[in-house]
Protein backbone atom coordinates (compact mmCIF):
# COMPACT_ATOMS: atom_id res chain seq x y z
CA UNK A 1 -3.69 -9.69 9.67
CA UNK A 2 0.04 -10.19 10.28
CA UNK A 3 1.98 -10.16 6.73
CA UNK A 4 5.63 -12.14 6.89
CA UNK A 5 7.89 -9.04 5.21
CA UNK A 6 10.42 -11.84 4.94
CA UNK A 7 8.53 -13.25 1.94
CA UNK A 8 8.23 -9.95 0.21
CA UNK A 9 10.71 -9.42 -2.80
CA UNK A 10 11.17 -6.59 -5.58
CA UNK A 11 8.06 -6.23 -7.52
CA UNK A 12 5.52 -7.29 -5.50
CA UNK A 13 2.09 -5.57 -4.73
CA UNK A 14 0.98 -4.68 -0.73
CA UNK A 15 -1.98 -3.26 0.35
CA UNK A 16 -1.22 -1.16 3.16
CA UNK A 17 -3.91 -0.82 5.93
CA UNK A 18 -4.67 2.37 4.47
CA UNK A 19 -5.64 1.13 1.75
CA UNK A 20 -3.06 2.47 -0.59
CA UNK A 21 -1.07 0.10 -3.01
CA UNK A 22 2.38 -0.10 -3.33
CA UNK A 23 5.12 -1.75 -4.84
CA UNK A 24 8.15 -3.07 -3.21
CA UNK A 25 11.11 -1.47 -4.42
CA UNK A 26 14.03 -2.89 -2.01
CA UNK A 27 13.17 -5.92 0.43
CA UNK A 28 13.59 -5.59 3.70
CA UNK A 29 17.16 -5.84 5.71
CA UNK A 30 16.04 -5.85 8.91
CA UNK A 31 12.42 -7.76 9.24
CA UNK A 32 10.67 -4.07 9.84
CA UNK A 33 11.14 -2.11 7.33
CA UNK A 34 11.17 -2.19 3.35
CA UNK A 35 11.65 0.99 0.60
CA UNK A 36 7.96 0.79 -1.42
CA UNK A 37 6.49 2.93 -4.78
CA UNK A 38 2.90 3.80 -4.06
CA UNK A 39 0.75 2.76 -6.77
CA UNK A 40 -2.64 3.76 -5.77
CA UNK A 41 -4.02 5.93 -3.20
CA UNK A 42 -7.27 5.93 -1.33
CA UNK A 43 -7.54 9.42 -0.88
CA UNK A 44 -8.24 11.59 -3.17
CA UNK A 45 -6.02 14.80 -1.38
CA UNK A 46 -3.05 11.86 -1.57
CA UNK A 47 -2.70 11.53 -5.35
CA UNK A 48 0.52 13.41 -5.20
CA UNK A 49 2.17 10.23 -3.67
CA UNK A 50 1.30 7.80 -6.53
CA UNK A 51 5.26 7.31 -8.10
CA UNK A 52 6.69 8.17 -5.02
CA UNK A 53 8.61 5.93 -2.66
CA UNK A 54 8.39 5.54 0.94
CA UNK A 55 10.00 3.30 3.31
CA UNK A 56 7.27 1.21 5.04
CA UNK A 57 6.72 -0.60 8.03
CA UNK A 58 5.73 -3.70 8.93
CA UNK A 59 2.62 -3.00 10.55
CA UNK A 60 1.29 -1.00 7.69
CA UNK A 61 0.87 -3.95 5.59
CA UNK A 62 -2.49 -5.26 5.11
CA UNK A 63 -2.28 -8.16 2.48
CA UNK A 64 0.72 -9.28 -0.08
CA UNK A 65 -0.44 -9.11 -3.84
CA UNK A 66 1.85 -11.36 -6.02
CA UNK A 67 2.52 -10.39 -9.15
CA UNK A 68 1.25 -11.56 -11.93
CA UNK A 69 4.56 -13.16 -13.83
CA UNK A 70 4.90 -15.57 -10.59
């Protein structure tokens, strides 16, 4: 599925095509890349990435999750 990055702004919710969650921390500048907070992991020997932040690219997004307040 190709996700628009464009549209994404603070606070929302990805699912990355690993299946990990994430929150997006600082939009993206240049249409590749954006600075995320993972959320939830898939993968049990991950858990020691939940709260921390990554930047992340493009093609690693899955699907957009708004949040709830929009």
């Amino acid at each position: 599925m190709a996700v628009d990055i464009w549209d994404l702004e603070a606070g929302d919710v990805v699912v990355l095509i690993s299946g990990n969650k994430a929150e997006v921390v600082a939009p993206t500048e240049d249409g590749s890349w954006f600075l995320a907070r993972y959320l939830e992991v898939t993968d049990p020997d991950d858990v020691w990435l939940v709260g921390t932040f990554d930047a992340v690219h493009a093609d690693e997004v899955e699907a957009i999750l708004l949040p709830v307040s929009r």
